[in-house]
N, C-alpha and C. Protein backbone atom coordinates (compact mmCIF):
# COMPACT_ATOMS: atom_id res chain seq x y z
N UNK A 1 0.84 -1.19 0.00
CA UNK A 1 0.00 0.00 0.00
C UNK A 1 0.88 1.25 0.00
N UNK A 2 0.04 2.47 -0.45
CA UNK A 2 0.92 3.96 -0.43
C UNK A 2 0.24 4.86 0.70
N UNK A 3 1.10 5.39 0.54
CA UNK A 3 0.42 6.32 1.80
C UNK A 3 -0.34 7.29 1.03
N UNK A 4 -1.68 7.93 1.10
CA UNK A 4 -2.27 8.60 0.44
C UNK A 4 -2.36 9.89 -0.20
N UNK A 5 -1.79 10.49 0.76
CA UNK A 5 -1.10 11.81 0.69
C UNK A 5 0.47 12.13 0.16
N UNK A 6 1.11 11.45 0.39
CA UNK A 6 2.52 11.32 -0.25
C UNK A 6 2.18 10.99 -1.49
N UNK A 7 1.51 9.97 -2.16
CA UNK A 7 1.21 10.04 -3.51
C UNK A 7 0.51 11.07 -4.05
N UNK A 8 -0.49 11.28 -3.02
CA UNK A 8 -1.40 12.88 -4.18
C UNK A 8 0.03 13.67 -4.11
N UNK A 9 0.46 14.12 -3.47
CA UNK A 9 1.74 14.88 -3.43
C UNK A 9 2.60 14.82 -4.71
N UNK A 10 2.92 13.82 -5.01
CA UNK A 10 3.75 13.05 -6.11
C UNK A 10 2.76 13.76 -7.04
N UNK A 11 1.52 13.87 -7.42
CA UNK A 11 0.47 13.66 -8.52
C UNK A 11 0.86 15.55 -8.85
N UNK A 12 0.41 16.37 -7.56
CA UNK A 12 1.07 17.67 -7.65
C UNK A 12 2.15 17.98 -7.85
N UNK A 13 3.17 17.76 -7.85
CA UNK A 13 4.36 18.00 -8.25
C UNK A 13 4.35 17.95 -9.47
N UNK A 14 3.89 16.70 -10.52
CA UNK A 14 3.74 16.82 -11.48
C UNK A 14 3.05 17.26 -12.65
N UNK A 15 1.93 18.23 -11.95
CA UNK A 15 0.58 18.78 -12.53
C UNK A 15 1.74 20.01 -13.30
N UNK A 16 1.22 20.73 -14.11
CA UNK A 16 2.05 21.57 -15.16
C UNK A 16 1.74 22.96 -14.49
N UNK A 17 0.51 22.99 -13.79
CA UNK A 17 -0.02 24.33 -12.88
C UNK A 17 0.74 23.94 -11.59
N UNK A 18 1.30 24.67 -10.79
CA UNK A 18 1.44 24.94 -9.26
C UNK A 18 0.57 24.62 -8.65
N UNK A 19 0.54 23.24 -7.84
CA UNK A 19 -1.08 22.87 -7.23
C UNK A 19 -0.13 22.74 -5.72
N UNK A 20 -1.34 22.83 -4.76
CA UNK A 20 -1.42 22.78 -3.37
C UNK A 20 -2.31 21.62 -3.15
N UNK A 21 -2.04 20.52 -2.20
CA UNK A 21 -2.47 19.66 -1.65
C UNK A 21 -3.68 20.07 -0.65
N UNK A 22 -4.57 20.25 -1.18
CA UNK A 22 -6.01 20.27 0.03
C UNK A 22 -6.34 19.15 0.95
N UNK A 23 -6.61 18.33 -0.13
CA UNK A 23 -6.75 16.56 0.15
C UNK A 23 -6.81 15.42 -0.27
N UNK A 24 -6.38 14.57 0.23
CA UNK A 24 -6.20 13.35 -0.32
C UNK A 24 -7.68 12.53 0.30
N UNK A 25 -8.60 12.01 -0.32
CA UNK A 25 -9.87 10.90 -0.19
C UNK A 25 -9.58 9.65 -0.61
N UNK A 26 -9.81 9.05 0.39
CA UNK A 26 -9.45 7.71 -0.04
C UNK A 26 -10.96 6.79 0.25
N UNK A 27 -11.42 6.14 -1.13
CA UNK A 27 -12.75 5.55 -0.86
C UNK A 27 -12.26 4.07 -0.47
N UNK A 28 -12.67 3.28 -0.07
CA UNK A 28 -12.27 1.75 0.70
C UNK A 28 -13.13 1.11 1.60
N UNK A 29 -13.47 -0.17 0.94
CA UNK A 29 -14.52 -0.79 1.59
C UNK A 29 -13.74 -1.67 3.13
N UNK A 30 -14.32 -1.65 3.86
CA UNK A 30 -13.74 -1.89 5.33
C UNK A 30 -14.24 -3.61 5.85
N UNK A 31 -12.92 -4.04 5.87
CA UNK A 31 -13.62 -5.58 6.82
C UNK A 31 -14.16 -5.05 7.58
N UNK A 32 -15.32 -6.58 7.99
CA UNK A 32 -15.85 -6.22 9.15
C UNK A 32 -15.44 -7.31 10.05
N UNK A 33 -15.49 -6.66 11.45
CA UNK A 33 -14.15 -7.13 12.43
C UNK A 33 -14.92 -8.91 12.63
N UNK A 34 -16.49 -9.19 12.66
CA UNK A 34 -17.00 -10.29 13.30
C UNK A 34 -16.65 -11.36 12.40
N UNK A 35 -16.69 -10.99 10.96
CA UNK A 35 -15.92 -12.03 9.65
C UNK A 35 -14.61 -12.12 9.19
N UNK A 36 -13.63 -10.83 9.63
CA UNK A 36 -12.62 -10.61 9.38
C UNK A 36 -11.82 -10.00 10.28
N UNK A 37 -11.25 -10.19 11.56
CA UNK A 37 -10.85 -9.67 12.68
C UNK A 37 -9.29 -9.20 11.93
N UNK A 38 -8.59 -10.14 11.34
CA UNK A 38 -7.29 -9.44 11.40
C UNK A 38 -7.31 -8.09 9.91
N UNK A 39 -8.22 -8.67 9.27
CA UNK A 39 -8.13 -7.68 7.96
C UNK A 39 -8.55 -6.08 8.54
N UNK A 40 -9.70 -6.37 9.07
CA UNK A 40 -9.85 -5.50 9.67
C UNK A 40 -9.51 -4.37 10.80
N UNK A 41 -8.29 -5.28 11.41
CA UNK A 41 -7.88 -4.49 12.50
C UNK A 41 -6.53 -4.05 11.78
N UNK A 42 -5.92 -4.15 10.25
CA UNK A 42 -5.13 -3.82 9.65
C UNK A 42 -5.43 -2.72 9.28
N UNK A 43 -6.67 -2.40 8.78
CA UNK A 43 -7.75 -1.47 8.09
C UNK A 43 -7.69 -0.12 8.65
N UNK A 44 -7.85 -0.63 10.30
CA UNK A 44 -7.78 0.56 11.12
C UNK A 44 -6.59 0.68 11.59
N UNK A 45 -5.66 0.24 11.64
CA UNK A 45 -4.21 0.96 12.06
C UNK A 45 -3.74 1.76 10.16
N UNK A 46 -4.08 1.32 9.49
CA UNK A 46 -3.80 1.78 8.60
C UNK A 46 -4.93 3.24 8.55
N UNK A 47 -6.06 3.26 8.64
CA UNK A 47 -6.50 4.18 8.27
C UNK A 47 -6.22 5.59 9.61
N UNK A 48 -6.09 5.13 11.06
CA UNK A 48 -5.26 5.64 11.63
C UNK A 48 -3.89 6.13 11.75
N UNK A 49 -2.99 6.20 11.14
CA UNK A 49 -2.01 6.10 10.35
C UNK A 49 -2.08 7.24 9.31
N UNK A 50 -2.70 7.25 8.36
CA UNK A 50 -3.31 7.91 7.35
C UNK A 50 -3.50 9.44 7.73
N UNK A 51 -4.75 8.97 8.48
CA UNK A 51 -5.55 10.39 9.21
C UNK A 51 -4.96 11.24 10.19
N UNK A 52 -3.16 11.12 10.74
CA UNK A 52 -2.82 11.78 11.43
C UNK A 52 -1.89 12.72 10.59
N UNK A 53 -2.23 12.84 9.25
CA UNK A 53 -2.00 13.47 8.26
C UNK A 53 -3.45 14.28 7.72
N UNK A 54 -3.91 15.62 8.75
CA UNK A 54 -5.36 16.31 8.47
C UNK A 54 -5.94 16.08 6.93
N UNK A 55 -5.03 16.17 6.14
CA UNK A 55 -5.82 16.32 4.61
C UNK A 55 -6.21 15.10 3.67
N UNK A 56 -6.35 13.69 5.08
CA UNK A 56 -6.69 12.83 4.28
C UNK A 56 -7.62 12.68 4.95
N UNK A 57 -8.48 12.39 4.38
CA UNK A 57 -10.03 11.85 4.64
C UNK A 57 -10.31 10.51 3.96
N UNK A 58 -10.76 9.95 4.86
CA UNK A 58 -11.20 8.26 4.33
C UNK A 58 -12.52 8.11 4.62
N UNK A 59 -13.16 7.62 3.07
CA UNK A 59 -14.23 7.30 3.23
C UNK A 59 -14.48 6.20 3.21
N UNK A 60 -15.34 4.87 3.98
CA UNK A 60 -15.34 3.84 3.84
C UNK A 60 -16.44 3.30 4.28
N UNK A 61 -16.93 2.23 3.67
CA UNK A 61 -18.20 1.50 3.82
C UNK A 61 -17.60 -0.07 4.34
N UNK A 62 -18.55 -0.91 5.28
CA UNK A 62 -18.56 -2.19 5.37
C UNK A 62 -18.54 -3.05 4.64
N UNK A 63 -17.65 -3.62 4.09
CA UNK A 63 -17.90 -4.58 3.03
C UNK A 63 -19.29 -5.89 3.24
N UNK A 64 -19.51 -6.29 1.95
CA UNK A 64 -20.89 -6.85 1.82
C UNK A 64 -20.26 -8.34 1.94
N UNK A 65 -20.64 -9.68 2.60
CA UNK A 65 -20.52 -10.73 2.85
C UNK A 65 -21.76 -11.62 2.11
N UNK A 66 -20.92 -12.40 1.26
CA UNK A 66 -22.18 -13.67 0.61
C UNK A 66 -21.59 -14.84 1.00
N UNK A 67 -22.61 -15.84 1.69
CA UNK A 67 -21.97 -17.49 1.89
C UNK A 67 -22.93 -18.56 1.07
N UNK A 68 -22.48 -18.67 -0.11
CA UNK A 68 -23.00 -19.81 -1.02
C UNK A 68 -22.52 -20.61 -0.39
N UNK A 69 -21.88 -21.01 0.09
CA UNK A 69 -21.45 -22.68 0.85
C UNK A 69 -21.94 -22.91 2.35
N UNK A 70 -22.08 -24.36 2.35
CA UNK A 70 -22.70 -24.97 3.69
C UNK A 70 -21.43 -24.52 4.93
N UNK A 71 -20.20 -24.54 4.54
CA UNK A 71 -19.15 -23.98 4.96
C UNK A 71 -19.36 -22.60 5.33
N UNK A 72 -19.34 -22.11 7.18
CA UNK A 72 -19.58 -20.64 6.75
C UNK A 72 -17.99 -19.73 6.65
N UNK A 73 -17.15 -20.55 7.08
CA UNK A 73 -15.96 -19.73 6.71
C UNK A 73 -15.49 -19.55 5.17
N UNK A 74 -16.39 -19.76 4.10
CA UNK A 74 -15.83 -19.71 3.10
C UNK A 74 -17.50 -18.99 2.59
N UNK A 75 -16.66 -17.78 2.13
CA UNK A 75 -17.40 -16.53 1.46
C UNK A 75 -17.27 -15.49 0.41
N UNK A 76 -18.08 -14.89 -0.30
CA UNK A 76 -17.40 -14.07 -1.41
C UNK A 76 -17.29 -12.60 -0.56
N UNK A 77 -16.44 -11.44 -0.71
CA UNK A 77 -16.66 -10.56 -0.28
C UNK A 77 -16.56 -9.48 -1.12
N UNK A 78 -17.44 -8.05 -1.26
CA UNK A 78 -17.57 -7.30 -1.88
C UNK A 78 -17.80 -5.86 -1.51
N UNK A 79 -16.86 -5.20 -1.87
CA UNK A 79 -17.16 -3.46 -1.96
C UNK A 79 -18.33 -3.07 -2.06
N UNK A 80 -19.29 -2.47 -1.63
CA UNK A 80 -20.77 -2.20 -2.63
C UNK A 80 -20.59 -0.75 -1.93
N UNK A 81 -21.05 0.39 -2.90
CA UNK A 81 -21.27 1.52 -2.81
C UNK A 81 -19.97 2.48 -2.69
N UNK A 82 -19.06 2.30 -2.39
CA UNK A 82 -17.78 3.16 -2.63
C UNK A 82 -17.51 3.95 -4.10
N UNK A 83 -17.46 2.99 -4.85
CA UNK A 83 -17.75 3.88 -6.55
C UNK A 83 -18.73 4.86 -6.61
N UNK A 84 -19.85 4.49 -5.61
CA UNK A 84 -20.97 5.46 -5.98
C UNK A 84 -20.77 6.86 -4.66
N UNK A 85 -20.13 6.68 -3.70
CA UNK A 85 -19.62 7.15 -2.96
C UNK A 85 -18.75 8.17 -3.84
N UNK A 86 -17.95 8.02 -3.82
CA UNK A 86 -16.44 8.51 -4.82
C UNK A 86 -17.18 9.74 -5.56
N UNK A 87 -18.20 9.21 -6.76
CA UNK A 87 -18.86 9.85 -7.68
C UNK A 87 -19.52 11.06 -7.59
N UNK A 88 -20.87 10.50 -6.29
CA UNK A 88 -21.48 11.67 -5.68
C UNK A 88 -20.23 12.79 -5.08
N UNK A 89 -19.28 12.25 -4.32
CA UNK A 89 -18.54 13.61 -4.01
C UNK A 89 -17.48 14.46 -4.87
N UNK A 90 -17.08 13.70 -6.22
CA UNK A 90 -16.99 14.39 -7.06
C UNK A 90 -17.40 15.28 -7.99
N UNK A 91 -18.99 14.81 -7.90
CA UNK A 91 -19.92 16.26 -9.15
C UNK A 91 -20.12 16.85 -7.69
N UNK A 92 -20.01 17.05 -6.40
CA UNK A 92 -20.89 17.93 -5.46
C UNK A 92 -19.39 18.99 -5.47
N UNK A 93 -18.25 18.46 -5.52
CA UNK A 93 -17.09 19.70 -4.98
C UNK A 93 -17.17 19.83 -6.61
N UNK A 94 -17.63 19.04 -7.73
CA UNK A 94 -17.31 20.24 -8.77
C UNK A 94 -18.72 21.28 -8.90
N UNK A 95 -19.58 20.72 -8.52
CA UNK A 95 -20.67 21.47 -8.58
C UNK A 95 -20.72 22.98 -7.66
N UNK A 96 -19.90 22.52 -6.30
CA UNK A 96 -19.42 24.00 -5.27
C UNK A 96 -18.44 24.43 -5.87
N UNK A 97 -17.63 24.00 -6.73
CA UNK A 97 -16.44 24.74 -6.92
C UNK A 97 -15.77 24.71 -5.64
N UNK A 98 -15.55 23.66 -4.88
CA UNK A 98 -14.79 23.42 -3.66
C UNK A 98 -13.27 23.19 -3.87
N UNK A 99 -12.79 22.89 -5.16
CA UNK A 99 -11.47 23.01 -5.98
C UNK A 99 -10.96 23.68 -6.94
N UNK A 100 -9.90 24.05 -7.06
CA UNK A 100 -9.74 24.77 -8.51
C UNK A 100 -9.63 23.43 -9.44
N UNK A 101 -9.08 22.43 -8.89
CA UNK A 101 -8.33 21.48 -9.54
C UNK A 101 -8.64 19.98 -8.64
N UNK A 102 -9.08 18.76 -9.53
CA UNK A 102 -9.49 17.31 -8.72
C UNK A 102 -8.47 16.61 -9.82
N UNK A 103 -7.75 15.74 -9.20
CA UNK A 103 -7.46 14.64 -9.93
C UNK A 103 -8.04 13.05 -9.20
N UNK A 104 -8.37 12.45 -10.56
CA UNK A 104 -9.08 11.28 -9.77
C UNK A 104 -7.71 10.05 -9.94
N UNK A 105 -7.55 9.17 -9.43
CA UNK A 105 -6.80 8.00 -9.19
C UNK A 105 -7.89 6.51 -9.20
N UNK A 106 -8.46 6.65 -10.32
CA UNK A 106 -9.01 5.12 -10.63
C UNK A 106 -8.82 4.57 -11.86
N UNK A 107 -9.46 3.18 -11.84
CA UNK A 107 -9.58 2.59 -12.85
C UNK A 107 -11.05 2.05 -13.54
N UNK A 108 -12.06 2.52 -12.57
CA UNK A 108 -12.79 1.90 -12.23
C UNK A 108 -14.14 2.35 -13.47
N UNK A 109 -14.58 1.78 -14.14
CA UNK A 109 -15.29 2.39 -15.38
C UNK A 109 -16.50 3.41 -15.28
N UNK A 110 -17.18 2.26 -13.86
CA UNK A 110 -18.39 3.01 -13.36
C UNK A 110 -17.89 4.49 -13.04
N UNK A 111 -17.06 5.61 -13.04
CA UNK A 111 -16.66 6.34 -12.57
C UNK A 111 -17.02 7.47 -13.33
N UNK A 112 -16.94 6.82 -14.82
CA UNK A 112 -17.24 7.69 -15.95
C UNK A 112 -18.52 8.79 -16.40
N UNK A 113 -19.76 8.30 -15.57
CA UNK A 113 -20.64 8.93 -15.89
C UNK A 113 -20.07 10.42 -15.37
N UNK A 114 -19.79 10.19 -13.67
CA UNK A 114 -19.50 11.02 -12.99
C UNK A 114 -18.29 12.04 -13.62
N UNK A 115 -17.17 11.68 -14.20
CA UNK A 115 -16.30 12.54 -14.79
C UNK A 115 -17.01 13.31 -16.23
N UNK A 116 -17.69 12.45 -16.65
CA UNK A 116 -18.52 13.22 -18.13
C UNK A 116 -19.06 14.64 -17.41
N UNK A 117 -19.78 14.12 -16.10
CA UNK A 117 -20.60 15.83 -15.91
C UNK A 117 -19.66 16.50 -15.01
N UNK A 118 -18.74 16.09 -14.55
CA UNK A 118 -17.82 17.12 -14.35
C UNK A 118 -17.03 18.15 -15.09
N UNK A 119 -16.95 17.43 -16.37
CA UNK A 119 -16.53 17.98 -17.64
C UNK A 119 -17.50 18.60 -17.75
N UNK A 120 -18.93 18.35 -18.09
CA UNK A 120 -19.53 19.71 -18.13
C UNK A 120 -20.20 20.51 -17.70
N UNK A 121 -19.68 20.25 -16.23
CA UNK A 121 -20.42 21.29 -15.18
C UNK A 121 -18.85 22.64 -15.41
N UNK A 122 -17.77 22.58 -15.55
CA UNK A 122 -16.94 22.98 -16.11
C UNK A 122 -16.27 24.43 -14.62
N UNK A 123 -16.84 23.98 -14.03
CA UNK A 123 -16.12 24.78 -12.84
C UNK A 123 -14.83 24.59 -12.02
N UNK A 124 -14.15 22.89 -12.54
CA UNK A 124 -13.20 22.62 -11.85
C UNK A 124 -12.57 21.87 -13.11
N UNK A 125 -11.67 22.23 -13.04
CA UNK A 125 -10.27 21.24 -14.12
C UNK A 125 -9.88 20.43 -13.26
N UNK A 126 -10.11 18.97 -14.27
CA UNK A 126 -10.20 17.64 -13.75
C UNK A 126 -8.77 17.06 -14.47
N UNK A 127 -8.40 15.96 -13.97
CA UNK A 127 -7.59 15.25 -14.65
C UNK A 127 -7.41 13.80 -13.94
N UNK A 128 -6.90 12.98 -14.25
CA UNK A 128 -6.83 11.29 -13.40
C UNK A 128 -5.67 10.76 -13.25
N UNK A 129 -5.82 9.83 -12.53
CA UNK A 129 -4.18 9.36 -12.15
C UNK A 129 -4.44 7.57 -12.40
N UNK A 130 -3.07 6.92 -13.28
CA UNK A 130 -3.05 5.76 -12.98
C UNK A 130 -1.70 5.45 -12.94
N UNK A 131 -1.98 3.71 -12.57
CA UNK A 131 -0.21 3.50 -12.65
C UNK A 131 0.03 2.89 -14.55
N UNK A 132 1.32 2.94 -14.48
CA UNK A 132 1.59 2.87 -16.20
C UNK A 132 1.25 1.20 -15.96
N UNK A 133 0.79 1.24 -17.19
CA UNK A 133 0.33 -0.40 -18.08
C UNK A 133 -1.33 -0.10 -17.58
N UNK A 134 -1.99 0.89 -16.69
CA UNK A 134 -3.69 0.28 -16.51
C UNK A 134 -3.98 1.34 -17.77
N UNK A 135 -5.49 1.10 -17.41
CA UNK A 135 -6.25 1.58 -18.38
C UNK A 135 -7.23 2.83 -17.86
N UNK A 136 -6.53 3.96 -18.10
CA UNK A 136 -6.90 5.35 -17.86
C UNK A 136 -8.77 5.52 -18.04
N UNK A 137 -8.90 6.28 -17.08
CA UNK A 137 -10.41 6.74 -17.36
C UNK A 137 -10.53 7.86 -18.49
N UNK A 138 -10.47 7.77 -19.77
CA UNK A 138 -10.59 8.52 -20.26
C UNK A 138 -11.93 8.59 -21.17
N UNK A 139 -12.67 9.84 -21.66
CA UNK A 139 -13.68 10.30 -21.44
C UNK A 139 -14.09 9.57 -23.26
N UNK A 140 -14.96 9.19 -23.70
CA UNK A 140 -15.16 8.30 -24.43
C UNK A 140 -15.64 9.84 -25.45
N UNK A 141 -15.90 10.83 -24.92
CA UNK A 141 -16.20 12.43 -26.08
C UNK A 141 -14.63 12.18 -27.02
N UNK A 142 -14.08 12.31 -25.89
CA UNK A 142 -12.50 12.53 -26.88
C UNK A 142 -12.21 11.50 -27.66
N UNK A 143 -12.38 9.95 -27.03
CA UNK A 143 -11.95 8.77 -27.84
C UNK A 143 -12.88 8.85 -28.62
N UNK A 144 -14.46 8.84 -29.57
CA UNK A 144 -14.50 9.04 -30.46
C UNK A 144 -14.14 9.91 -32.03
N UNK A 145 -13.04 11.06 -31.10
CA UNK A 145 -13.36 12.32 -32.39
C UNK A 145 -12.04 11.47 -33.22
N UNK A 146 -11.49 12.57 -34.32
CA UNK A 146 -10.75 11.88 -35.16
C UNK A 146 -9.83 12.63 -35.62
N UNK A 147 -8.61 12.99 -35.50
CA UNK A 147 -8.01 11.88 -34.99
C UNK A 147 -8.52 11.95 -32.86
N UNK A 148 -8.67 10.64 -32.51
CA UNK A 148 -9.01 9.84 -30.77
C UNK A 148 -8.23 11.66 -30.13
N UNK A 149 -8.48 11.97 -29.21
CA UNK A 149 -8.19 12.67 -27.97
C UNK A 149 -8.26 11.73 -26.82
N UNK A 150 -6.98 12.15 -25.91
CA UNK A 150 -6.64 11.68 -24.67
C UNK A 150 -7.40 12.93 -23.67
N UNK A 151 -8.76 12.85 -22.86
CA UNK A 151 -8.47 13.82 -22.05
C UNK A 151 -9.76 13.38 -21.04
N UNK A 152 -9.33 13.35 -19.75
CA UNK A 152 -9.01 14.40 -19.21
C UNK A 152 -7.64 14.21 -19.23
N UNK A 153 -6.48 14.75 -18.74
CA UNK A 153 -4.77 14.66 -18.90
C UNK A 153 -4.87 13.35 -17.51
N UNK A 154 -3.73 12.61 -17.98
CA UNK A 154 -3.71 11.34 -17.31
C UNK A 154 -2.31 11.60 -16.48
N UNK A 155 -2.17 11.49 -15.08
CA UNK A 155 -0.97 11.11 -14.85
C UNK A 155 -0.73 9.35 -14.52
N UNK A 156 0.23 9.20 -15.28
CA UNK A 156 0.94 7.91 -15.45
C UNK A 156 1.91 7.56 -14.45
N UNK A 157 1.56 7.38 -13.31
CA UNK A 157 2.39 6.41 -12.05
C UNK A 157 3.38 5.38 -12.50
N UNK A 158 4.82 5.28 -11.68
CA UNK A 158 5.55 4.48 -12.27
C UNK A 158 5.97 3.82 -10.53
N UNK A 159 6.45 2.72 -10.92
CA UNK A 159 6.85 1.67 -9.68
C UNK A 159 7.45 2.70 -8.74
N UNK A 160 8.56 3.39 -9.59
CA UNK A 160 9.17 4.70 -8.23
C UNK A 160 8.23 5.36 -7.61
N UNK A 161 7.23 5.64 -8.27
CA UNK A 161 6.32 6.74 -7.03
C UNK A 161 6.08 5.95 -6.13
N UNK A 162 5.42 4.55 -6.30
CA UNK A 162 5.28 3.44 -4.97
C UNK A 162 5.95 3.12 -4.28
N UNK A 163 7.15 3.28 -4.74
CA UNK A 163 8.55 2.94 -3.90
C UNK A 163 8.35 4.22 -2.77
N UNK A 164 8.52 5.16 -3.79
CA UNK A 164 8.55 6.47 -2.67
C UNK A 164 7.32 7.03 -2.07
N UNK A 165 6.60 6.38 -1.96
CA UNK A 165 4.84 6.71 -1.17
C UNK A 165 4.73 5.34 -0.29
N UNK A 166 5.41 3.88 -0.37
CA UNK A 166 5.51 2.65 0.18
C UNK A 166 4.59 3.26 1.48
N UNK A 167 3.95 2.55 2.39
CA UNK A 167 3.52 2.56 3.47
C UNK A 167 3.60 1.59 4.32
N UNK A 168 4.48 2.14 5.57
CA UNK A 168 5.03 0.98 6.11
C UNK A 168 4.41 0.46 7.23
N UNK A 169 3.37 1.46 7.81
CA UNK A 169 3.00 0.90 8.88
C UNK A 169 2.39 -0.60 8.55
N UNK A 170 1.48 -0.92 7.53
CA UNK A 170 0.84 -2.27 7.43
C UNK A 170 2.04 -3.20 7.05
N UNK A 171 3.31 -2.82 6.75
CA UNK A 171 4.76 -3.89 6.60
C UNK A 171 4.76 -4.39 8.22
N UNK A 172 4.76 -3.31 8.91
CA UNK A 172 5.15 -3.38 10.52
C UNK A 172 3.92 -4.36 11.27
N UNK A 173 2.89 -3.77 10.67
CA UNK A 173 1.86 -4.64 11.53
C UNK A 173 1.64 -6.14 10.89
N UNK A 174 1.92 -6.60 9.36
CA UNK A 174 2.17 -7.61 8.92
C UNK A 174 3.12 -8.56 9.56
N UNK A 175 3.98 -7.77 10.24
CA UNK A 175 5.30 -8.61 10.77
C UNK A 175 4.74 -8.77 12.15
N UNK A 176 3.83 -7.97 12.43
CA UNK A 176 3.51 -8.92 14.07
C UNK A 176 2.10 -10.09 14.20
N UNK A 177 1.76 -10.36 13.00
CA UNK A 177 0.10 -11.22 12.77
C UNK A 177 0.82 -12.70 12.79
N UNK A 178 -0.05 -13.27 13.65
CA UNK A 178 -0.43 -15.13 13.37
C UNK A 178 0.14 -15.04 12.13
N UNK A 179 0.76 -16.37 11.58
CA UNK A 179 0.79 -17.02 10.03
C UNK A 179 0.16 -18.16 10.13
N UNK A 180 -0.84 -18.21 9.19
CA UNK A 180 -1.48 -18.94 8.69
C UNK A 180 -0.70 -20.52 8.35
């Protein structure tokens, strides 16, 4: 994992405008401690950790538990609502103009409606972040014209920024857990 803020950091540095770090949001679906005691108690030293850095804010929902098997320790587990989370608070700070400037850091497709009307609510210059080799959210207006447009502007993450954003507290707390 990265630390959240040290990477948005990284993301500003490289923006072509002079940007200031407001905040880093981090959306993340959360074990829950009665199905998942150690994931979860990773969750929160990590997100404690995080938050003693004011400009990160973590938003996070309970993850959703399904048991198709007669087995109850064996289950599917799932994020539900964080994408939609993410979304709503992206058209509301572009809709306040609560930024001059958002960059998003996903991959995630569902994301797209939400960046289309940010584009044209047009009060905040947007742009996204991935790591190199994924597949950028980019706005399907531009990929049709001809010749294709790249936009919103993508920053392209490379193994060094992870190196240098690494987050060590969950290394530290990894090294003191039961092994399986």
């Amino acid at each position: 994992m990265f630390h959240p803020a040290q990477l948005a950091e990284r993301v500003c540095a490289k923006r072509r405008n002079p940007s200031q770090l407001v905040s880093a949001r981090v959306y993340r679906g959360r074990p829950v401690p009665e199905r998942q005691p150690i994931p979860a108690s990773a969750f929160d030293t990590q997100a404690r950790v995080w938050k003693q850095d004011p400009r990160v804010i973590i938003k996070s929902r309970d993850l959703t538990y399904r048991f198709p098997y007669a087995d109850p320790t064996q289950f599917y587990v799932q994020e539900k609502g964080i994408d939609v989370s993410l979304a709503v608070d992206l058209v509301e700070a572009a809709m306040t103009g609560a930024y001059d400037a958002m960059v998003v850091f996903s991959c995630d497709t569902d994301l797209l409606p939400a960046l289309e009307l940010v584009k044209r609510i047009q009060r905040v210059h947007m742009e996204i972040a991935c790591w190199t080799g994924a597949n950028p959210l980019w706005l399907r207006e531009g990929l049709q014209q001809s010749p294709p447009r790249h936009f919103p502007y993508c920053h392209f993450l490379k193994e060094e920024d992870f190196v240098k954003t690494r987050e060590t507290c969950t290394r530290n707390l990894a090294a003191t857990m039961p092994h399986a």
